[in-house]
N, C-alpha and C. Protein backbone atom coordinates (compact mmCIF):
# COMPACT_ATOMS: atom_id res chain seq x y z
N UNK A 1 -15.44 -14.76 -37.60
CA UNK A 1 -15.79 -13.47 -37.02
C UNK A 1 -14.61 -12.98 -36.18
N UNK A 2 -13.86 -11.71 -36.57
CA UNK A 2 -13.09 -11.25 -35.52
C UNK A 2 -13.76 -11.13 -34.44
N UNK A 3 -12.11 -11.46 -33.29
CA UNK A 3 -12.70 -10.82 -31.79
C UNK A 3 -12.14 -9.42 -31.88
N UNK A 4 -12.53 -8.40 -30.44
CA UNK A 4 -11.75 -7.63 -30.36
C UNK A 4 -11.42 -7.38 -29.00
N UNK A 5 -10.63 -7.21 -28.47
CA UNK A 5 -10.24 -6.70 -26.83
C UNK A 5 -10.58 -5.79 -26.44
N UNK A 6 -10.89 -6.14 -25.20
CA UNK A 6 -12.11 -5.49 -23.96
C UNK A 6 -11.12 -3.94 -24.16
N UNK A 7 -11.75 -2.90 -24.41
CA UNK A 7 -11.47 -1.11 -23.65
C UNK A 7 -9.90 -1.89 -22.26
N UNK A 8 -10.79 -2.51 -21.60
CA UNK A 8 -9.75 -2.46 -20.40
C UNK A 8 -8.52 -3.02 -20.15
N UNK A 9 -8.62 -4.56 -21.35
CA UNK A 9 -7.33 -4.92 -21.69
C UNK A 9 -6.47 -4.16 -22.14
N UNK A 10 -6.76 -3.09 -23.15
CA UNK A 10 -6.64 -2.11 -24.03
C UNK A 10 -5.39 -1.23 -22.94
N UNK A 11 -6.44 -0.67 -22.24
CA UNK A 11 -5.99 0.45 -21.25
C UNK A 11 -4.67 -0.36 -19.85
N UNK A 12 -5.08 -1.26 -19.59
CA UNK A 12 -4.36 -2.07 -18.71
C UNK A 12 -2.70 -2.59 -19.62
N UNK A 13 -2.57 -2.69 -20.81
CA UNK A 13 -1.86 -3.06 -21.77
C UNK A 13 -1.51 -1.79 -21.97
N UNK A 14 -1.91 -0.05 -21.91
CA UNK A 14 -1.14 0.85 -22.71
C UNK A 14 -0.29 1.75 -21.30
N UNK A 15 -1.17 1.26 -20.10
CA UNK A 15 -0.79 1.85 -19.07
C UNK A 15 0.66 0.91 -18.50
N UNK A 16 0.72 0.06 -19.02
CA UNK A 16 2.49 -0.57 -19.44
C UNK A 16 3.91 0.28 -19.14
N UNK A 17 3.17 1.30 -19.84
CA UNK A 17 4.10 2.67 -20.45
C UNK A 17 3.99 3.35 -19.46
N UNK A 18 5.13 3.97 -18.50
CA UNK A 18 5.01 4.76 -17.17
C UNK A 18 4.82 6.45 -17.66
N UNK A 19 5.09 6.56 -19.03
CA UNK A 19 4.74 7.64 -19.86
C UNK A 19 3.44 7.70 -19.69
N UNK A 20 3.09 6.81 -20.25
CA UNK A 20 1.52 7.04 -20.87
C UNK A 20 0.39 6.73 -19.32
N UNK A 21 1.36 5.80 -17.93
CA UNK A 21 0.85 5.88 -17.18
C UNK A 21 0.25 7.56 -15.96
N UNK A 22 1.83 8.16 -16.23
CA UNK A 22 1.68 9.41 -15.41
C UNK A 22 0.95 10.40 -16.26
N UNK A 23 0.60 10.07 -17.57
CA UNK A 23 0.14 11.50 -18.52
C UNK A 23 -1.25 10.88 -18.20
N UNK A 24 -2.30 9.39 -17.98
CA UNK A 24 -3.59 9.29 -17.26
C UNK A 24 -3.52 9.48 -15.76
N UNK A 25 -2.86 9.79 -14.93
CA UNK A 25 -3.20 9.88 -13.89
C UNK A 25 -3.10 11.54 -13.52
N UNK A 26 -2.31 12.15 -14.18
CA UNK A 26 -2.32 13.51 -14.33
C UNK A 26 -3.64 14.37 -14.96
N UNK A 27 -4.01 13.64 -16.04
CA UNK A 27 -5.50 13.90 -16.73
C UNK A 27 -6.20 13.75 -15.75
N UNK A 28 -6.82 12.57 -14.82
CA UNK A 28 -7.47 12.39 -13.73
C UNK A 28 -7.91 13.80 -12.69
N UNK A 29 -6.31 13.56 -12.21
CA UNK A 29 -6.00 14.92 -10.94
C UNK A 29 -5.98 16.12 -11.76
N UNK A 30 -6.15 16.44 -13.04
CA UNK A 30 -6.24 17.64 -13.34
C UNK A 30 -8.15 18.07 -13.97
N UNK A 31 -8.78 17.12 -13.96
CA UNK A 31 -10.27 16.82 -14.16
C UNK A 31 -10.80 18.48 -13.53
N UNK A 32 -11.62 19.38 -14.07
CA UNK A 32 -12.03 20.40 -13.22
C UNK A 32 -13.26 19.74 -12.54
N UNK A 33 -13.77 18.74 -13.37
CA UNK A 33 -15.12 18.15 -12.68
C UNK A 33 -14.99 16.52 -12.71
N UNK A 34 -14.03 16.78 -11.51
CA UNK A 34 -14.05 15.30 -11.05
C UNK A 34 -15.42 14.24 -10.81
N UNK A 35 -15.40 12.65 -11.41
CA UNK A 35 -16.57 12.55 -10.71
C UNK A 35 -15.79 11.35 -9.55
N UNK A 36 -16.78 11.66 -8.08
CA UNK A 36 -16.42 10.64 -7.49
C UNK A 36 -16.02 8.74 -7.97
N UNK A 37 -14.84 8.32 -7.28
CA UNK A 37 -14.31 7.42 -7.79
C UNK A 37 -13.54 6.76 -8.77
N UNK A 38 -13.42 7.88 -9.88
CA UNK A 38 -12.77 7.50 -11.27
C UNK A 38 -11.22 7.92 -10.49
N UNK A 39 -10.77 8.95 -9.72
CA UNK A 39 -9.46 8.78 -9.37
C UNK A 39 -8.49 7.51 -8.90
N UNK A 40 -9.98 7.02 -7.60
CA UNK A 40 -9.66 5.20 -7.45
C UNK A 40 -9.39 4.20 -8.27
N UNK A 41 -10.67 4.73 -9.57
CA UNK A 41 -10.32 3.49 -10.31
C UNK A 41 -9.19 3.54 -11.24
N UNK A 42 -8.86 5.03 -11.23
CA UNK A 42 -7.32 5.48 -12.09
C UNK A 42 -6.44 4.68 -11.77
N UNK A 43 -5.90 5.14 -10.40
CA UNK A 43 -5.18 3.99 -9.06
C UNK A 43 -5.05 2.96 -9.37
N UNK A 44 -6.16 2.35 -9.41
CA UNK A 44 -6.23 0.60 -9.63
C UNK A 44 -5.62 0.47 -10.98
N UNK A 45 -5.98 1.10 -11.96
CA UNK A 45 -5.73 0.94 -13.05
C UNK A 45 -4.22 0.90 -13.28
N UNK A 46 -3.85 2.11 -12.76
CA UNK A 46 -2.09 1.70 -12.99
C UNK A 46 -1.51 0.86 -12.12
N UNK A 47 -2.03 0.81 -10.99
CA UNK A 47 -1.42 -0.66 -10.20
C UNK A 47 -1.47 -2.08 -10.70
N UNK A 48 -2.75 -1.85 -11.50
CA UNK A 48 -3.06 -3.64 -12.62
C UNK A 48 -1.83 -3.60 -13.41
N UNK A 49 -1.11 -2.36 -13.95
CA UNK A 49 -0.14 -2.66 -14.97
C UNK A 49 1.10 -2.27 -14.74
N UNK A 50 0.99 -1.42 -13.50
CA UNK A 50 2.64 -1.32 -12.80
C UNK A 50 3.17 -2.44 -11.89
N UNK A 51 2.53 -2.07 -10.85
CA UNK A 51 2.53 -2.91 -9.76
C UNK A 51 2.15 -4.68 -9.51
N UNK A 52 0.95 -4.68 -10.09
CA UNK A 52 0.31 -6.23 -9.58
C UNK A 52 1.85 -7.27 -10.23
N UNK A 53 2.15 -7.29 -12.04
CA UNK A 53 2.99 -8.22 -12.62
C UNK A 53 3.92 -8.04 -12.42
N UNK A 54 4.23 -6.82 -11.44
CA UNK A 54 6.05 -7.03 -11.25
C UNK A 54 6.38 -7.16 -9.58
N UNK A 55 5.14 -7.44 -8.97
CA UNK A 55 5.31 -7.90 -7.26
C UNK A 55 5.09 -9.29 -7.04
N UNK A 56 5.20 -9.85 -5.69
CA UNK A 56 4.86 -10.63 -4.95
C UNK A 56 3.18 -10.65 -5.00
N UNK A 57 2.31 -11.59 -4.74
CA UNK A 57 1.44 -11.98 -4.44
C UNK A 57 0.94 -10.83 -2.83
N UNK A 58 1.75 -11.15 -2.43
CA UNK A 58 2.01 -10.78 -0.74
C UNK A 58 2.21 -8.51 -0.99
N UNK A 59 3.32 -8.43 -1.80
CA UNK A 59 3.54 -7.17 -1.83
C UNK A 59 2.34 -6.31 -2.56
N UNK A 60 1.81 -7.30 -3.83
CA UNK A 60 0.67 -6.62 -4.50
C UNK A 60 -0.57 -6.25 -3.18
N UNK A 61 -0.84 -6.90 -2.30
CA UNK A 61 -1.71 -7.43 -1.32
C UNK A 61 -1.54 -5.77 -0.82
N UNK A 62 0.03 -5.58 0.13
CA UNK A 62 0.01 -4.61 0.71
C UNK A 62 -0.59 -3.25 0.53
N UNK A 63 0.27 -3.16 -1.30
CA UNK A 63 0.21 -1.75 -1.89
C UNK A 63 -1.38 -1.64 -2.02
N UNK A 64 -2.30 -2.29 -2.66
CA UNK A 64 -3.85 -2.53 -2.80
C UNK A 64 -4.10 -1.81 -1.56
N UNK A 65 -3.91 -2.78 0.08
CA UNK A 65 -4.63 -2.10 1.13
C UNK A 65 -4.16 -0.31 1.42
N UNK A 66 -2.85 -0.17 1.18
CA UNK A 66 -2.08 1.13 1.69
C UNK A 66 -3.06 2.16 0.94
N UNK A 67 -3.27 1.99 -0.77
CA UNK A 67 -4.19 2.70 -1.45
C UNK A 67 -5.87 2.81 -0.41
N UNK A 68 -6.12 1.84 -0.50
CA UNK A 68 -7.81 1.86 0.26
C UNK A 68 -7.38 3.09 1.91
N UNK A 69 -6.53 2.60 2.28
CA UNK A 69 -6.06 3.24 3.93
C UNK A 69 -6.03 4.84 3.09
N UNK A 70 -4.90 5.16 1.90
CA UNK A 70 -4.60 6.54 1.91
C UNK A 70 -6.17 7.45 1.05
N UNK A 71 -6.86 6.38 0.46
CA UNK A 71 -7.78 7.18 -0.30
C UNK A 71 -9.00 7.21 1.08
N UNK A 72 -8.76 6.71 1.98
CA UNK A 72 -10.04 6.96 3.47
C UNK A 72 -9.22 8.15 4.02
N UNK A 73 -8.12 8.46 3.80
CA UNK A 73 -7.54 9.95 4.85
C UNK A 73 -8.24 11.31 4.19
N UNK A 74 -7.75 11.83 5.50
CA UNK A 74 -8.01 13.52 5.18
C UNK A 74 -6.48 14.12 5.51
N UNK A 75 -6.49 15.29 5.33
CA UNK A 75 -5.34 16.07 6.11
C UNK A 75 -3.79 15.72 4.85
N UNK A 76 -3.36 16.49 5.50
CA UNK A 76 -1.71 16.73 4.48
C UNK A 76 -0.94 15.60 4.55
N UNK A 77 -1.29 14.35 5.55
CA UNK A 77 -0.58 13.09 5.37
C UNK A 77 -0.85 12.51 3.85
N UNK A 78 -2.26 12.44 3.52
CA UNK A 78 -2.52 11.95 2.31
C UNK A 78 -1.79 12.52 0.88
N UNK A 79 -1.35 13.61 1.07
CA UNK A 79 -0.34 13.80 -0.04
C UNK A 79 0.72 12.73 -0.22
N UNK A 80 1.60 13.35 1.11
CA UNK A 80 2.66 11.98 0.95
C UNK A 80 2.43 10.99 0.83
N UNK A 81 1.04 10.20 1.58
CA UNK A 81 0.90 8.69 1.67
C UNK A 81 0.52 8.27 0.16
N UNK A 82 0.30 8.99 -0.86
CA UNK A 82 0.10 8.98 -2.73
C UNK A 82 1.68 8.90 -2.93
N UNK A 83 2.04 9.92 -2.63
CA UNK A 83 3.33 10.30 -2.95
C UNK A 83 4.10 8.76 -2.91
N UNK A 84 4.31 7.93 -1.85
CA UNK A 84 5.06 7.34 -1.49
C UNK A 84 4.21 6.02 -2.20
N UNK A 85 2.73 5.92 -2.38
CA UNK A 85 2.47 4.72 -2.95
C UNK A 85 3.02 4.88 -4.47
N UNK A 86 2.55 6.18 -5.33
CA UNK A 86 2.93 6.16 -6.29
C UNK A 86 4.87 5.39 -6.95
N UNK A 87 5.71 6.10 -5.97
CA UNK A 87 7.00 5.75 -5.88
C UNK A 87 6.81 4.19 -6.06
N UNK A 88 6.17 3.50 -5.43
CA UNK A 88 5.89 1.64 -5.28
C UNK A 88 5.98 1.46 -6.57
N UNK A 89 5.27 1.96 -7.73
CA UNK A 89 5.06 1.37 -8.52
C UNK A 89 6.04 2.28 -9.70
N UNK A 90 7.10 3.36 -9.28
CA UNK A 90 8.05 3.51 -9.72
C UNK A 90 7.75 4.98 -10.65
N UNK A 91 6.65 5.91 -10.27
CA UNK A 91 6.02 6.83 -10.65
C UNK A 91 6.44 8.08 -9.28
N UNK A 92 6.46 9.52 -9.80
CA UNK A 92 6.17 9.89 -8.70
C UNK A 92 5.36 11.56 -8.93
N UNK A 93 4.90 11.84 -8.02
CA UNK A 93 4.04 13.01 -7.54
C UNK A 93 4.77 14.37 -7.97
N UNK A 94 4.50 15.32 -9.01
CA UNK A 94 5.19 16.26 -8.96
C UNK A 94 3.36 17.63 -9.49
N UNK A 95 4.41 18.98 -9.44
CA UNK A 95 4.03 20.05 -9.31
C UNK A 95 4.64 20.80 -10.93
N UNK A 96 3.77 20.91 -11.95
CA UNK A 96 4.51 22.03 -12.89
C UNK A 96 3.69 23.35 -12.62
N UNK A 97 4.00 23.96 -13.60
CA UNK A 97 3.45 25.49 -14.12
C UNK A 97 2.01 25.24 -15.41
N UNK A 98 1.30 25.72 -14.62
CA UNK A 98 -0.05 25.93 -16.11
C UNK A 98 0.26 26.56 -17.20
N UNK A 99 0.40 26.32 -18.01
CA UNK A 99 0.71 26.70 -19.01
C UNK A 99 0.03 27.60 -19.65
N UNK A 100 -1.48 27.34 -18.83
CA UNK A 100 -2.51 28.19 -19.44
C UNK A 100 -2.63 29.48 -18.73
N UNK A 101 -1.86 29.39 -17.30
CA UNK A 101 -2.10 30.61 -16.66
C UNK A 101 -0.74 31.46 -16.78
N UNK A 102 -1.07 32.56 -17.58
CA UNK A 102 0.23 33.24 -17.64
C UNK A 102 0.30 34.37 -16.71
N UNK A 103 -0.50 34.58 -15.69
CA UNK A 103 -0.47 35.72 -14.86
C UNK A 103 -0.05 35.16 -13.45
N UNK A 104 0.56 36.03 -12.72
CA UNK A 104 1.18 35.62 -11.50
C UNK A 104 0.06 35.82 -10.43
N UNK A 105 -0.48 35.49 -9.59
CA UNK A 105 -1.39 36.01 -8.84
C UNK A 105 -0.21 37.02 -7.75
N UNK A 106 -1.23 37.57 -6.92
CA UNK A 106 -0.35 38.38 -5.99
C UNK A 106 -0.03 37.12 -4.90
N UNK A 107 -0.72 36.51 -4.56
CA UNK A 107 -0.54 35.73 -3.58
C UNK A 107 0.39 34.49 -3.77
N UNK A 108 1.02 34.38 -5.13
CA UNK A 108 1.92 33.55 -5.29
C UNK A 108 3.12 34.60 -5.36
N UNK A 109 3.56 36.09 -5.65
CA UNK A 109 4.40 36.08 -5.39
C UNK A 109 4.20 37.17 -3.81
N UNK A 110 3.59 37.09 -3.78
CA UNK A 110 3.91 37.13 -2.05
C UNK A 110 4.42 35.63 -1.26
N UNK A 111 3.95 34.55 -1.57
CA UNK A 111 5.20 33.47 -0.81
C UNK A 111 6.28 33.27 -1.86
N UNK A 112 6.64 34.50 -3.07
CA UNK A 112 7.86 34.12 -3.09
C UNK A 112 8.72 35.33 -2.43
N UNK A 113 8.11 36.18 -2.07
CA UNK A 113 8.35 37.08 -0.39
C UNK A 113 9.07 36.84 0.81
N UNK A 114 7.76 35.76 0.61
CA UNK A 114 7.95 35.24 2.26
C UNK A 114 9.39 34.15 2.30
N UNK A 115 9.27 33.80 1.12
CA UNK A 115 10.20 32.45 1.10
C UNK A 115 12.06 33.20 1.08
N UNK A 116 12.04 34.23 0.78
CA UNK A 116 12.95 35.32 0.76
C UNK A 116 13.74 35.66 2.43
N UNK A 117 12.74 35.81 3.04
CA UNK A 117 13.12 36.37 4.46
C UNK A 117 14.37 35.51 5.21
């Protein structure tokens, strides 16, 4: 009788790929109907295959708690404190253009106005 490997070996094994890691964690943060916790377990997920096999015992330890500390914040620290965990595991935080939105709102180019002065 064949076996077959668990979904999560699967996913833990494709998230390997820092490609294929930032294009699921981007799917995640781009969710219109997030459900609570799947972002965490996103997190974890690329830390099982970035982070845990290429640290220390001790360093895996840290990055784990820094995640639990930055996913309990509020406020504009928690950007960076992603920002800077993501970097740990050699990924980082960026901003494109929707592709789907082809209209400018007024209020985006009014701060490119403001950003003018």
């Amino acid at each position: 009788m064949p076996t077959s490997d668990s979904y999560q070996d699967y996913l833990i094994e494709a998230l390997k790929d820092k490609i294929h890691a930032a294009a699921y964690l981007t799917a995640h943060l781009e969710d219109e109907e997030p459900e609570p916790g799947l972002l965490e377990l996103a997190l974890s997920n690329v830390f099982e295959s970035l982070g845990k096999p290429n640290m220390s015992a001790e360093d895996a330890k840290l990055l784990l708690e820094k995640l639990d500390a930055l996913l309990s914040q509020s406020g504009i620290a928690t950007i960076y404190a992603l920002a800077n965990w993501l970097k740990a595991l050699g990924l980082k935080l960026t901003v494109a253009v929707d592709a789907g939105d082809e209209e400018i709102s007024a209020n985006v180019a009014e701060l490119a106005e403001v950003g003018k002065v």
